[in-house]
C-alpha atoms as a PDB file:
ATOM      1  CA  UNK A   1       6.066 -32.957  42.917  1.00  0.00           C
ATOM      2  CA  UNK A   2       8.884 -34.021  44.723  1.00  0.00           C
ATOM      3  CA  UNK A   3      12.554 -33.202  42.591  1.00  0.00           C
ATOM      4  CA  UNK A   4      13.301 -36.983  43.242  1.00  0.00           C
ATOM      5  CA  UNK A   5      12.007 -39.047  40.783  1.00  0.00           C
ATOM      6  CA  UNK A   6      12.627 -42.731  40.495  1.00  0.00           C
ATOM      7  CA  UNK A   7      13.311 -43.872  36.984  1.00  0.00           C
ATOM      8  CA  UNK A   8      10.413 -45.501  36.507  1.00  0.00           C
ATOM      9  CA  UNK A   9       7.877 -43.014  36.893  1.00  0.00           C
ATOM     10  CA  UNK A  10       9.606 -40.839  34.042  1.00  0.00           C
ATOM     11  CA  UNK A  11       7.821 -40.825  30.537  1.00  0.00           C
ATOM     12  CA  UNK A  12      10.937 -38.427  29.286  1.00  0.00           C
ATOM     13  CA  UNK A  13      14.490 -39.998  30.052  1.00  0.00           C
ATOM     14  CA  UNK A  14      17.287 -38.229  28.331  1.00  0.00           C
ATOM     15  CA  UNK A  15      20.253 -38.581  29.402  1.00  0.00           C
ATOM     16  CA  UNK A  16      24.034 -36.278  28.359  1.00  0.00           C
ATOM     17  CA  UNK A  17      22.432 -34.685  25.385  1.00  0.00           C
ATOM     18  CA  UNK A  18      24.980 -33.465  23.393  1.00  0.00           C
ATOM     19  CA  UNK A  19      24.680 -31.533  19.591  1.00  0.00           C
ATOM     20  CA  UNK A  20      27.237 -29.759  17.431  1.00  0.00           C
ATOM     21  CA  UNK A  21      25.692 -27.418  14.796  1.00  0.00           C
ATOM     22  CA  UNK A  22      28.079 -25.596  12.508  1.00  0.00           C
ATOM     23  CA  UNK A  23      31.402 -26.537  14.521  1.00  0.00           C
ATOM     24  CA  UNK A  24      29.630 -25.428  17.427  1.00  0.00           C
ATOM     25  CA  UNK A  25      28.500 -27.069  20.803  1.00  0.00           C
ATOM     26  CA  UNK A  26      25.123 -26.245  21.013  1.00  0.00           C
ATOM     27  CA  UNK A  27      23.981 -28.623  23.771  1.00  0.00           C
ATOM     28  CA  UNK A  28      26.328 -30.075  26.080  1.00  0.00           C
ATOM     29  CA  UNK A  29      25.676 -32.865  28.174  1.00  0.00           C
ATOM     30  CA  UNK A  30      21.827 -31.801  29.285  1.00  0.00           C
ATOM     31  CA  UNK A  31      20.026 -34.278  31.086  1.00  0.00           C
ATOM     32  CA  UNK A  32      16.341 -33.217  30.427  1.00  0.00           C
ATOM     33  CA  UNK A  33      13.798 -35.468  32.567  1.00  0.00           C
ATOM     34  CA  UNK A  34       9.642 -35.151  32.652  1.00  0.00           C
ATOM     35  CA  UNK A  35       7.372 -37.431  35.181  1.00  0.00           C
ATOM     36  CA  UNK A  36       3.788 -38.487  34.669  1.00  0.00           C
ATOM     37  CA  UNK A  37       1.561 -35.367  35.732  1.00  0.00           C
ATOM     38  CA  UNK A  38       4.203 -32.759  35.522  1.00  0.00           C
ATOM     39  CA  UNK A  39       4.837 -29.485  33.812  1.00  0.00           C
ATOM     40  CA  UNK A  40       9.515 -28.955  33.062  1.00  0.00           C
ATOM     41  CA  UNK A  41       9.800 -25.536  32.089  1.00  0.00           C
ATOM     42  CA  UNK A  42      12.085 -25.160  29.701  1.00  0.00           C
ATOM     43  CA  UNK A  43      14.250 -21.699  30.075  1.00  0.00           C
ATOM     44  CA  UNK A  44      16.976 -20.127  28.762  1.00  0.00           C
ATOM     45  CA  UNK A  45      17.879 -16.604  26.349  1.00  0.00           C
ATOM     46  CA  UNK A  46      17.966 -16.848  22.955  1.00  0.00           C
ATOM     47  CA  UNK A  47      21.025 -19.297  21.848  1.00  0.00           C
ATOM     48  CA  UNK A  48      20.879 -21.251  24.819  1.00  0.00           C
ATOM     49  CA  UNK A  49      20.578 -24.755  23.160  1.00  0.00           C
ATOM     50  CA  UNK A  50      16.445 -24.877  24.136  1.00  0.00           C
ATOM     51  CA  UNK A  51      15.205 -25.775  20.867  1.00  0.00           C
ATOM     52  CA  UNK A  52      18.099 -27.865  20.157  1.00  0.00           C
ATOM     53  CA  UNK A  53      17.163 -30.075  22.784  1.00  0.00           C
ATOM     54  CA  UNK A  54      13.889 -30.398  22.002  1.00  0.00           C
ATOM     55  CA  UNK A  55      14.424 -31.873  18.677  1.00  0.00           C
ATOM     56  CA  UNK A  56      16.764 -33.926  20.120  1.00  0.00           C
ATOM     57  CA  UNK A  57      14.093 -35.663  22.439  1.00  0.00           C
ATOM     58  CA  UNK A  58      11.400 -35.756  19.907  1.00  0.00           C
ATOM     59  CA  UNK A  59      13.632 -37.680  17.180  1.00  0.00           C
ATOM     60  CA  UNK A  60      13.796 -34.573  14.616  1.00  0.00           C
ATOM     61  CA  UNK A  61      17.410 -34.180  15.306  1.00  0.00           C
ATOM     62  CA  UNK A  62      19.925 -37.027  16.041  1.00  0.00           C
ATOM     63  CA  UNK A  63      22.254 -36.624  19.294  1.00  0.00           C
ATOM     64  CA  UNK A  64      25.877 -36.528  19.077  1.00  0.00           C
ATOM     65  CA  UNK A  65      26.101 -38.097  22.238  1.00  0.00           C
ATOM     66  CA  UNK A  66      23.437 -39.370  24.860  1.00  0.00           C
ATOM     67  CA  UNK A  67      20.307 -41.048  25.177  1.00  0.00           C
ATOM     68  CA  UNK A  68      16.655 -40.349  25.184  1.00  0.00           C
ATOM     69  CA  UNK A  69      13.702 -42.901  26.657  1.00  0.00           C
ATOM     70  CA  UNK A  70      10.138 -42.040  25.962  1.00  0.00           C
ATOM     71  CA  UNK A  71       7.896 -43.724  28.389  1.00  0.00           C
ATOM     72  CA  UNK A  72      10.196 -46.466  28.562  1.00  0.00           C
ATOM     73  CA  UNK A  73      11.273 -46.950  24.938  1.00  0.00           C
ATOM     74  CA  UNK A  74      14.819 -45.676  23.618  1.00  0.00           C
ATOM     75  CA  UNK A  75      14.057 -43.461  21.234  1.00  0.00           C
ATOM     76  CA  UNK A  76      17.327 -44.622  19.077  1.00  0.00           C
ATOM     77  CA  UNK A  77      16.440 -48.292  19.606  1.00  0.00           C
ATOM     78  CA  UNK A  78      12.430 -48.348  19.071  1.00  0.00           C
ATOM     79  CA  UNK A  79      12.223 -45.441  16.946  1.00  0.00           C
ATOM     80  CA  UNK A  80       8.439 -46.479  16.220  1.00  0.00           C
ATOM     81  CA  UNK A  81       7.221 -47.134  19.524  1.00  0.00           C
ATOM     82  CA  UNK A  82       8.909 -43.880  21.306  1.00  0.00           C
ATOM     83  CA  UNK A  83       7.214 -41.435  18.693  1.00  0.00           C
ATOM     84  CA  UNK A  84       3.878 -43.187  19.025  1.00  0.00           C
ATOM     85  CA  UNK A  85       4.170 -41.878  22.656  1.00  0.00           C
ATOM     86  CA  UNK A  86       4.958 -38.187  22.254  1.00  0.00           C
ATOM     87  CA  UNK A  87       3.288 -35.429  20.717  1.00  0.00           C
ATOM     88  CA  UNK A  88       4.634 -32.380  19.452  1.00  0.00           C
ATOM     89  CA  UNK A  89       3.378 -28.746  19.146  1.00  0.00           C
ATOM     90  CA  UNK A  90       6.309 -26.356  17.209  1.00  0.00           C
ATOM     91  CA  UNK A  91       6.252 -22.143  17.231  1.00  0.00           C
ATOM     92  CA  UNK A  92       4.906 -22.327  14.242  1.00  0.00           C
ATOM     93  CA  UNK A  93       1.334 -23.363  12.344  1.00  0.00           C
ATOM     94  CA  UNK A  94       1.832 -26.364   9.987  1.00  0.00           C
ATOM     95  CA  UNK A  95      -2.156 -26.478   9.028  1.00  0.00           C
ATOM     96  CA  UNK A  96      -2.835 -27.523   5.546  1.00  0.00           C
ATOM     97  CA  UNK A  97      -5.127 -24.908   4.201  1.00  0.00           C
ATOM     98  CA  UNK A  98      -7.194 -27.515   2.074  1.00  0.00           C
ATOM     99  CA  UNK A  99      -9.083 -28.784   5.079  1.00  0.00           C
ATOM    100  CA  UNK A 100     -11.084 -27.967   7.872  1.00  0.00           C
ATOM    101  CA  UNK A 101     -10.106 -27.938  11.417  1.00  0.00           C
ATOM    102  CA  UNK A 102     -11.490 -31.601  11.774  1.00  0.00           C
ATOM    103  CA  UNK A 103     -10.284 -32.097   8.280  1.00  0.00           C
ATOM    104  CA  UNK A 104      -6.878 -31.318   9.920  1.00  0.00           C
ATOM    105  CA  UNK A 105      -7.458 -33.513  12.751  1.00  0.00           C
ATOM    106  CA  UNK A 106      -8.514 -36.394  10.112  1.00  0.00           C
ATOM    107  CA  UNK A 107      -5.031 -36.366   8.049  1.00  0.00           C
ATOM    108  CA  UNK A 108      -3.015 -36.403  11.276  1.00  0.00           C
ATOM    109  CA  UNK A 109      -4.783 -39.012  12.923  1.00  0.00           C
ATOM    110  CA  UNK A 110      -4.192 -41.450   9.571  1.00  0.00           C
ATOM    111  CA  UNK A 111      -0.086 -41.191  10.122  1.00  0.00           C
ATOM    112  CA  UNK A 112      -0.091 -43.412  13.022  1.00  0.00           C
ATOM    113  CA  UNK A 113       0.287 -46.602  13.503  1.00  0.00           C
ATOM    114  CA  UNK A 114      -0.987 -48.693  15.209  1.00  0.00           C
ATOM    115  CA  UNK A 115      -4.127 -46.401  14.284  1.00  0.00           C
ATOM    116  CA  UNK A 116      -6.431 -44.815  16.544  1.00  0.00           C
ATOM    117  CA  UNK A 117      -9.006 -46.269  18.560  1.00  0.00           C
ATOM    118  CA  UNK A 118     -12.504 -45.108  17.093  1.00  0.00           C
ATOM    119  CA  UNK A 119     -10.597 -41.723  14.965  1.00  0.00           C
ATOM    120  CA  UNK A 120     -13.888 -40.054  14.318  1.00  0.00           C
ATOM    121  CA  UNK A 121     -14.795 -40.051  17.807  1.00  0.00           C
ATOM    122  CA  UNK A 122     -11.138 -38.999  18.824  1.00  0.00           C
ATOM    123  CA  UNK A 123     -11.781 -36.144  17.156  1.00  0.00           C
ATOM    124  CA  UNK A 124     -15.272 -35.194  17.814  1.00  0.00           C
ATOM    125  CA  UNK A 125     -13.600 -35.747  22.008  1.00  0.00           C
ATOM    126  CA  UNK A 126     -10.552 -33.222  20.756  1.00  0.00           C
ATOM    127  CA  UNK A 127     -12.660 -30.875  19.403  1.00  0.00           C
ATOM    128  CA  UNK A 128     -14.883 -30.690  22.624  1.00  0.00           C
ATOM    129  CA  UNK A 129     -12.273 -30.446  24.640  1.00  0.00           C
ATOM    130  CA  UNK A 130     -10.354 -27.860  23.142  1.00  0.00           C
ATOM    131  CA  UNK A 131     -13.372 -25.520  22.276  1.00  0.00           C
ATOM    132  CA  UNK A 132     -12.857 -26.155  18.281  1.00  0.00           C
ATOM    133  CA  UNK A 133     -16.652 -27.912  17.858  1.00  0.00           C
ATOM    134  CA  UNK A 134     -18.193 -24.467  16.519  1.00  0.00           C
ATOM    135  CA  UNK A 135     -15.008 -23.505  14.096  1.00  0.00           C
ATOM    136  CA  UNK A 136     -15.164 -27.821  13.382  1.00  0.00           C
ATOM    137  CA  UNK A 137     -16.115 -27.305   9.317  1.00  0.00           C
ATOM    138  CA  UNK A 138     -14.406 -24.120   8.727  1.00  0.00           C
ATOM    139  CA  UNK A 139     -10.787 -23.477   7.633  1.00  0.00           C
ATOM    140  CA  UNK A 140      -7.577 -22.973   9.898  1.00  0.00           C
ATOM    141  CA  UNK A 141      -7.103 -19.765   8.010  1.00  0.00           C
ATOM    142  CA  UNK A 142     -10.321 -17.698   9.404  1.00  0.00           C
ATOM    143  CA  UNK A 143      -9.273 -18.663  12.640  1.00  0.00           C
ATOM    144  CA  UNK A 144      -8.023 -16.668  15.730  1.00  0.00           C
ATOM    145  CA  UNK A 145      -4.548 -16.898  17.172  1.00  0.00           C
ATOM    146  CA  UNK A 146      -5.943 -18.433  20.542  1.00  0.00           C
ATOM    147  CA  UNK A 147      -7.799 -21.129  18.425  1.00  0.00           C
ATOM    148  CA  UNK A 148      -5.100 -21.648  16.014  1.00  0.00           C
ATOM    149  CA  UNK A 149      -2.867 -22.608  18.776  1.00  0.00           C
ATOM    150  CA  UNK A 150      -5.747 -24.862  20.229  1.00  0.00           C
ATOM    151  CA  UNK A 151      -5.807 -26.412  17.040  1.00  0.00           C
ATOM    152  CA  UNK A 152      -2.261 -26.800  17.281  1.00  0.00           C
ATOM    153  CA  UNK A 153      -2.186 -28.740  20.687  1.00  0.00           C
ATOM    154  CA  UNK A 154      -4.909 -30.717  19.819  1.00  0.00           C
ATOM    155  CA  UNK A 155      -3.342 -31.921  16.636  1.00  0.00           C
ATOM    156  CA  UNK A 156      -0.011 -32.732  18.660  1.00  0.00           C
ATOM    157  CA  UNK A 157      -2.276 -34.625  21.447  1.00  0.00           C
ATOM    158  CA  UNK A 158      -4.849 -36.076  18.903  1.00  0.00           C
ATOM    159  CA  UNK A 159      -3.029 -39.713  19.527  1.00  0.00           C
ATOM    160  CA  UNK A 160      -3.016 -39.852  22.834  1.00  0.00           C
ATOM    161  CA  UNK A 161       0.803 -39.531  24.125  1.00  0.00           C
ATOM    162  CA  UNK A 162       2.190 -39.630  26.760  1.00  0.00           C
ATOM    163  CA  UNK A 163       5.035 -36.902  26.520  1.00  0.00           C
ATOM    164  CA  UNK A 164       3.879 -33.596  25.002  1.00  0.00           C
ATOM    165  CA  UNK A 165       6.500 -31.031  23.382  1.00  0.00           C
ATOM    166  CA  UNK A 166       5.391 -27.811  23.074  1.00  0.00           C
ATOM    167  CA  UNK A 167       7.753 -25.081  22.308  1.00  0.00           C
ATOM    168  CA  UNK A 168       6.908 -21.829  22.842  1.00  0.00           C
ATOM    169  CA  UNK A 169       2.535 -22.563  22.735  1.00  0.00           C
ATOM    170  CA  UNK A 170       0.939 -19.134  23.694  1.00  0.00           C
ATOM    171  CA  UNK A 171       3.902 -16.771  21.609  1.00  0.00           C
ATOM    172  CA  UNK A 172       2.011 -13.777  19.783  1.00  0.00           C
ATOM    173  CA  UNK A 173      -1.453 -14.233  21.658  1.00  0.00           C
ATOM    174  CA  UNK A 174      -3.375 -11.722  23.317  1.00  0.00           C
ATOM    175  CA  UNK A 175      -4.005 -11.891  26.944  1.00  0.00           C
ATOM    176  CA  UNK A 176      -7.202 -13.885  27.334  1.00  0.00           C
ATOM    177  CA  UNK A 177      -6.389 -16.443  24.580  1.00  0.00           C
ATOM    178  CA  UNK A 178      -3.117 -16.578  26.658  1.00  0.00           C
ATOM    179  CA  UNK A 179      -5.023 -17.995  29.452  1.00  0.00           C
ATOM    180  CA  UNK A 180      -7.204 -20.194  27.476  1.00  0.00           C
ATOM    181  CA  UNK A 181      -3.868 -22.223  26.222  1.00  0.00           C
ATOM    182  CA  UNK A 182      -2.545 -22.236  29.721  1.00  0.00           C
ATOM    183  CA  UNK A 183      -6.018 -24.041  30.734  1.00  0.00           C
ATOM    184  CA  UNK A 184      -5.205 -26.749  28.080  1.00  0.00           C
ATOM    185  CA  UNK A 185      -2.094 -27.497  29.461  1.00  0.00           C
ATOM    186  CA  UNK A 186      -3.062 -27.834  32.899  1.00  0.00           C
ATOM    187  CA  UNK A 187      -5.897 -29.763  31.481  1.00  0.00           C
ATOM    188  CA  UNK A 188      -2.972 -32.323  30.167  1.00  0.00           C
ATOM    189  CA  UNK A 189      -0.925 -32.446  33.492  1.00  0.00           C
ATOM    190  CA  UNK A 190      -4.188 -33.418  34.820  1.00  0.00           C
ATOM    191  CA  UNK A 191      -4.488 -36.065  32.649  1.00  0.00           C
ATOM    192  CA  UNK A 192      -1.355 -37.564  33.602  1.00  0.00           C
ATOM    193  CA  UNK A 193       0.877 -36.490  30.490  1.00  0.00           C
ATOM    194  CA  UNK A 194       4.286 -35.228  31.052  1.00  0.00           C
ATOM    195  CA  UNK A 195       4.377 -31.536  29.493  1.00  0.00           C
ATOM    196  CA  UNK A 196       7.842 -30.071  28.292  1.00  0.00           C
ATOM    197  CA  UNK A 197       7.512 -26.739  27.776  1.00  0.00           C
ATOM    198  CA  UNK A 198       9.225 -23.583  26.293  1.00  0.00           C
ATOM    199  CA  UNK A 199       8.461 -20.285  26.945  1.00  0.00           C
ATOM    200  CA  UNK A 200       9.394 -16.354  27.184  1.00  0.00           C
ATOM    201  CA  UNK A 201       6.487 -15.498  29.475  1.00  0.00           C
ATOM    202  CA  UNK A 202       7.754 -15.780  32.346  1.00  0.00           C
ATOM    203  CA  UNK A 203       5.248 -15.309  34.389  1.00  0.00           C
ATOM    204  CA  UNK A 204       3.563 -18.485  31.963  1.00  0.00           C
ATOM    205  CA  UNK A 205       6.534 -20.282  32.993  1.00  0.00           C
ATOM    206  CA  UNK A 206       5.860 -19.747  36.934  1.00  0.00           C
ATOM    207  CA  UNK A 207       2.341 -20.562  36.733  1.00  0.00           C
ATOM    208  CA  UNK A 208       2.660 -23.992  34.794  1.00  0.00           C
ATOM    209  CA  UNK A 209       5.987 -24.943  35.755  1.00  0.00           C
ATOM    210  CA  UNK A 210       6.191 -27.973  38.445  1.00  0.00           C
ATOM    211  CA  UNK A 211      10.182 -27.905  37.853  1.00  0.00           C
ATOM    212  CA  UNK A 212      12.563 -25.725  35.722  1.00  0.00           C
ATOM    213  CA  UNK A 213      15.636 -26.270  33.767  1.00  0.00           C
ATOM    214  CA  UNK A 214      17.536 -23.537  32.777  1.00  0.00           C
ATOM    215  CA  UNK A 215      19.975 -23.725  29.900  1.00  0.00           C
ATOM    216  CA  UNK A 216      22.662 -21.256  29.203  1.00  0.00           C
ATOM    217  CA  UNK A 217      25.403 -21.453  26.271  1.00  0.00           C
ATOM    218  CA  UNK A 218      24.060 -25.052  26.039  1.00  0.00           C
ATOM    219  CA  UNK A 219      24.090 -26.504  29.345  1.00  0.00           C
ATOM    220  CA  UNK A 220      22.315 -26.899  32.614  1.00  0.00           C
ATOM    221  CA  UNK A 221      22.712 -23.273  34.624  1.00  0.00           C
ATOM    222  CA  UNK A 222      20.468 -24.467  37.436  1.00  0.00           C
ATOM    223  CA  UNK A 223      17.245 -26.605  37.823  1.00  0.00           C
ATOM    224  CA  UNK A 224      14.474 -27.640  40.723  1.00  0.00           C
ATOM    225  CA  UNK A 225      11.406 -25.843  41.246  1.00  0.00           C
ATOM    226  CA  UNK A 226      10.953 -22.318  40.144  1.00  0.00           C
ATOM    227  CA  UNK A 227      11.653 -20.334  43.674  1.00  0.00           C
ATOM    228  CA  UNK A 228      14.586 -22.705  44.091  1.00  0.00           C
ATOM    229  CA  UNK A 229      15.697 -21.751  40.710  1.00  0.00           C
ATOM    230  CA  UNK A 230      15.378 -18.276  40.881  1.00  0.00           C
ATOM    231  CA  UNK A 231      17.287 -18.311  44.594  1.00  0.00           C
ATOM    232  CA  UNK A 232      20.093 -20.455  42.711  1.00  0.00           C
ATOM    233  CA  UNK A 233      20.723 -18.063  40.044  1.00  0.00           C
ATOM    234  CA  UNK A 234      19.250 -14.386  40.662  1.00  0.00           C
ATOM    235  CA  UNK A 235      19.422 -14.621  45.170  1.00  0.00           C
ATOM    236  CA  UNK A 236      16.939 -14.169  47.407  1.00  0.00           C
ATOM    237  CA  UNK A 237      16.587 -10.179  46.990  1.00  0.00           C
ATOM    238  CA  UNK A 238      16.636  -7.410  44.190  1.00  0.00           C
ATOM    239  CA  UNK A 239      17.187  -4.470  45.496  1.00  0.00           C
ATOM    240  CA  UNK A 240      15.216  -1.664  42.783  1.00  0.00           C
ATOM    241  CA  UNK A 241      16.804   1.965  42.765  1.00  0.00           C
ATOM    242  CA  UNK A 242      17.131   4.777  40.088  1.00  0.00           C
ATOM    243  CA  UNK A 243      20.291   5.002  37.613  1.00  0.00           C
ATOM    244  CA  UNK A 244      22.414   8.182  38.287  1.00  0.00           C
ATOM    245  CA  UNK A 245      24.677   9.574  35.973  1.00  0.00           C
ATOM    246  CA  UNK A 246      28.237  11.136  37.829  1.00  0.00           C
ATOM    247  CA  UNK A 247      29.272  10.610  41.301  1.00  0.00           C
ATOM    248  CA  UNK A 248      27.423   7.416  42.247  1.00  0.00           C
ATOM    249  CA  UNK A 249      28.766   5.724  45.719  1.00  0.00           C
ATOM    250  CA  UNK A 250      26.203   2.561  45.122  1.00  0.00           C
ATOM    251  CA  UNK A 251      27.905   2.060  41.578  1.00  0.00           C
ATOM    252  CA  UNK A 252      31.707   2.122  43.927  1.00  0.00           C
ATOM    253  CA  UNK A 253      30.383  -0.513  46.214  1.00  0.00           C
ATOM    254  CA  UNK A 254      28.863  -3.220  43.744  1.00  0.00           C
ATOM    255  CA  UNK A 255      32.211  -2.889  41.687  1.00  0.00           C
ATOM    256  CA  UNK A 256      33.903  -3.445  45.126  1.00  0.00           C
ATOM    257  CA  UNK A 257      31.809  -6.640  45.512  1.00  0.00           C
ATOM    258  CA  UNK A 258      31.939  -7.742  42.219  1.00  0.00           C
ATOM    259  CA  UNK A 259      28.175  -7.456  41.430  1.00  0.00           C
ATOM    260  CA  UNK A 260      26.711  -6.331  38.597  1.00  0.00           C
ATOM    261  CA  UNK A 261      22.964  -3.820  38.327  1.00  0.00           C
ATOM    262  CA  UNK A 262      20.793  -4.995  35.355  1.00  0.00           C
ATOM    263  CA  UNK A 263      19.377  -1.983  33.629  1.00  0.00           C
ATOM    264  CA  UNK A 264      15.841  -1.398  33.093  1.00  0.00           C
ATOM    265  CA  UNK A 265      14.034   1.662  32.345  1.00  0.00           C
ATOM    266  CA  UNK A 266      16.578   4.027  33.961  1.00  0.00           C
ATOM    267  CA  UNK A 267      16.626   2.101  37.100  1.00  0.00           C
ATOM    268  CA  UNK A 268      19.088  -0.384  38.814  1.00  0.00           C
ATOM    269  CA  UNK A 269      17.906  -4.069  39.637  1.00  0.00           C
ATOM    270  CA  UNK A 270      20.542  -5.389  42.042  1.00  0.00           C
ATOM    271  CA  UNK A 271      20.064  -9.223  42.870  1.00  0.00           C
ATOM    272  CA  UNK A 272      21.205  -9.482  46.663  1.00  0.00           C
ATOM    273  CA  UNK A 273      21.195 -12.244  49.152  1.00  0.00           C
ATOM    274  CA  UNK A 274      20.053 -11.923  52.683  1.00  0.00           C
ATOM    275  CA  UNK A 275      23.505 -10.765  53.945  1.00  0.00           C
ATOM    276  CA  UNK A 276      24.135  -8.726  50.806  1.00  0.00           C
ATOM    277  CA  UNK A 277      21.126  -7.149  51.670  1.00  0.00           C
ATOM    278  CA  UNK A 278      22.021  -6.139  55.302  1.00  0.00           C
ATOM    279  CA  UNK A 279      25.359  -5.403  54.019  1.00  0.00           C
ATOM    280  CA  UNK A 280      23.194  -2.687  51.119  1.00  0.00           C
ATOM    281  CA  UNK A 281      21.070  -1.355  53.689  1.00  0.00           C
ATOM    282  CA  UNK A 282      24.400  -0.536  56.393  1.00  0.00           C
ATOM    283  CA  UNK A 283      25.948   1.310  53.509  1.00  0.00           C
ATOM    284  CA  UNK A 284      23.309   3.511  52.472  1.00  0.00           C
ATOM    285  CA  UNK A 285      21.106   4.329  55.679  1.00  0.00           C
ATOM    286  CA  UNK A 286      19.623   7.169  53.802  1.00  0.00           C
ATOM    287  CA  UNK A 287      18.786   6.232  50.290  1.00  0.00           C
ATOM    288  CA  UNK A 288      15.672   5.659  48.766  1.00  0.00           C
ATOM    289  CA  UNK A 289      15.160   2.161  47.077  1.00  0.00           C
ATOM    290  CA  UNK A 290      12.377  -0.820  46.932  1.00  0.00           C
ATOM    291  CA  UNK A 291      13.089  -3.874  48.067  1.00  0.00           C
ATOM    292  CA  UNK A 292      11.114  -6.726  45.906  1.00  0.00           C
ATOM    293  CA  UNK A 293      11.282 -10.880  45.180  1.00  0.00           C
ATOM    294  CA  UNK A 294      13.034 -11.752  42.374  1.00  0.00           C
ATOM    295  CA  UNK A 295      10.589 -13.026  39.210  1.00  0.00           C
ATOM    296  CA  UNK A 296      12.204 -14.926  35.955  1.00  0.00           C
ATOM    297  CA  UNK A 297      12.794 -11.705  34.481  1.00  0.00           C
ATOM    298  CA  UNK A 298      15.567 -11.582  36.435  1.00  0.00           C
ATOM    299  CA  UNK A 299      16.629 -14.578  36.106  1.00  0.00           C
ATOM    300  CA  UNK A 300      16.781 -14.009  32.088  1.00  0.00           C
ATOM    301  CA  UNK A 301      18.330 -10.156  32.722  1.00  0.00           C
ATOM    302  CA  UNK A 302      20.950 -12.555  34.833  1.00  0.00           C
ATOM    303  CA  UNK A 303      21.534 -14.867  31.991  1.00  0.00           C
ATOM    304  CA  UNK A 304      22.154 -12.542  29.418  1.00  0.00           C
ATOM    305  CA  UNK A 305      24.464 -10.391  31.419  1.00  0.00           C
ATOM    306  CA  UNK A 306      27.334 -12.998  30.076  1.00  0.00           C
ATOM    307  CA  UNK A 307      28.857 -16.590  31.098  1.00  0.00           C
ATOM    308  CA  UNK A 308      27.744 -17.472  34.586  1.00  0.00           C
ATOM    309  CA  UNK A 309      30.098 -19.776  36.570  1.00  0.00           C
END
């Protein structure tokens, strides 16, 4: 999807989000944007302002500054009308452990207004599609993680929105019920929802993400799609060599350039671009290193290394 979008095909609009929590500026001046049939990654290390944001856009929290449009509707202004078009799935399980899964479904579906079109066969459509029919009459509580989380995004998508929030969906889940959730939200995209998601998987976050924003200390450290994004912040190399302890002539020439290694496992990840690169492999025609892509590990390991210009 192309990174210009015109206005009018976006079903999330915010615009100069900005939040103070505890005398602090936790989001500042994030512009946070979602077309029809798209998948925004949401990034960022812990603190960043990610979560912040969210609430922001889905109406929990109010903005200190700045404006947010839900398929056309200011949130602020037709409070009504832009929740009726946007569904939310949080971290955490809010079942109520008195009813079944389509119990579950039931109760949510009688909050909205206008009501749903034919709610029992809503449901009996939600619970097809998300693989719940066989665990339909039993409690949340005996399920698995994986269908927990299905029940989760089902309940958020139940009313048919058009903007879908769902922060951090697959966190805790094994492998294969990993992939299961990250079916369901391609299933969505398909569908022609816009999907906001946040995640720490970040291979999750390459394989769903159309576009990326990245937030750090609560505003906008790059966005665009994810190679762009990882070019932007990380380069175009990482250069993979062991740690040494002593005399250490690659340790003299990053302080000369004023780079810093990220440490992992006893070794040395060193983001390079192409020149930096050439300029590495002059220096030390001898040594022993790997020479990889960067991933959105690094880009996290880059993040929390400290402020970033």
């Amino acid at each position: 999807m192309s990174a210009a979008i015109a206005s009018s095909e976006l079903l999330l609009d915010a615009r100069g989000l900005t939040k103070s929590l505890g005398g602090r500026v936790v989001v500042d001046g994030v512009d946070l944007t979602c077309a029809r049939g798209e998948v925004l990654g949401l990034l960022g290390p812990n603190g960043a302002g990610k979560t912040t944001a969210l609430r922001m856009c889905y109406g929990f929290l109010r903005p200190d500054a700045g404006s947010v449009r839900i398929a056309g509707h200011d949130l602020a202004r037709e409070p009504d009308a832009a929740r009726r078009r946007l569904g939310v799935c949080t971290q955490d399980d809010t079942f109520d452990p008195d009813f079944t899964v389509r119990g579950n479904l039931v109760q949510t579906g009688r909050y909205y207004r206008p009501r749903i079109a034919n709610l029992p066969g809503r449901i009996e459509e939600v619970l097809q599609q998300f693989g719940l029919t066989e665990f339909a009459d039993r409690t949340p509580d005996t399920l698995s993680g994986g269908f927990k989380r299905r029940l989760m995004i089902a309940r958020s998508v139940l009313h048919r929105p058009e903007v879908a929030f769902l922060d951090e969906p697959t966190t805790g889940l094994d492998p294969q019920a990993r992939v299961a959730v990250w079916e369901l939200v391609a299933s969505l995209r398909a569908a022609g929802m816009a999907v906001v998601l946040t995640t720490h998987y970040m291979e999750e976050a390459e394989r769903l993400s159309d576009r990326l924003l990245v937030l750090h200390a609560g505003r906008v450290r790059a966005a665009g799609p994810p190679r762009a994004v990882l070019g932007a912040v990380v380069g175009e190399h990482i250069v993979v060599l062991p740690s040494v302890e002593g005399r250490d002539p690659v340790g003299a020439w990053l302080v000369q350039r004023g780079t810093v290694a990220a440490r992992v496992l006893g070794q040395r990840h060193i983001a390079l671009d192409a020149p930096g690169l050439a300029s590495f492999v002059a220096a030390f025609p001898g040594l022993r290193y790997e020479v990889r892509a960067p991933t959105l590990d690094d880009l996290c390991l880059a993040l929390a290394d400290g402020p970033l210009a």
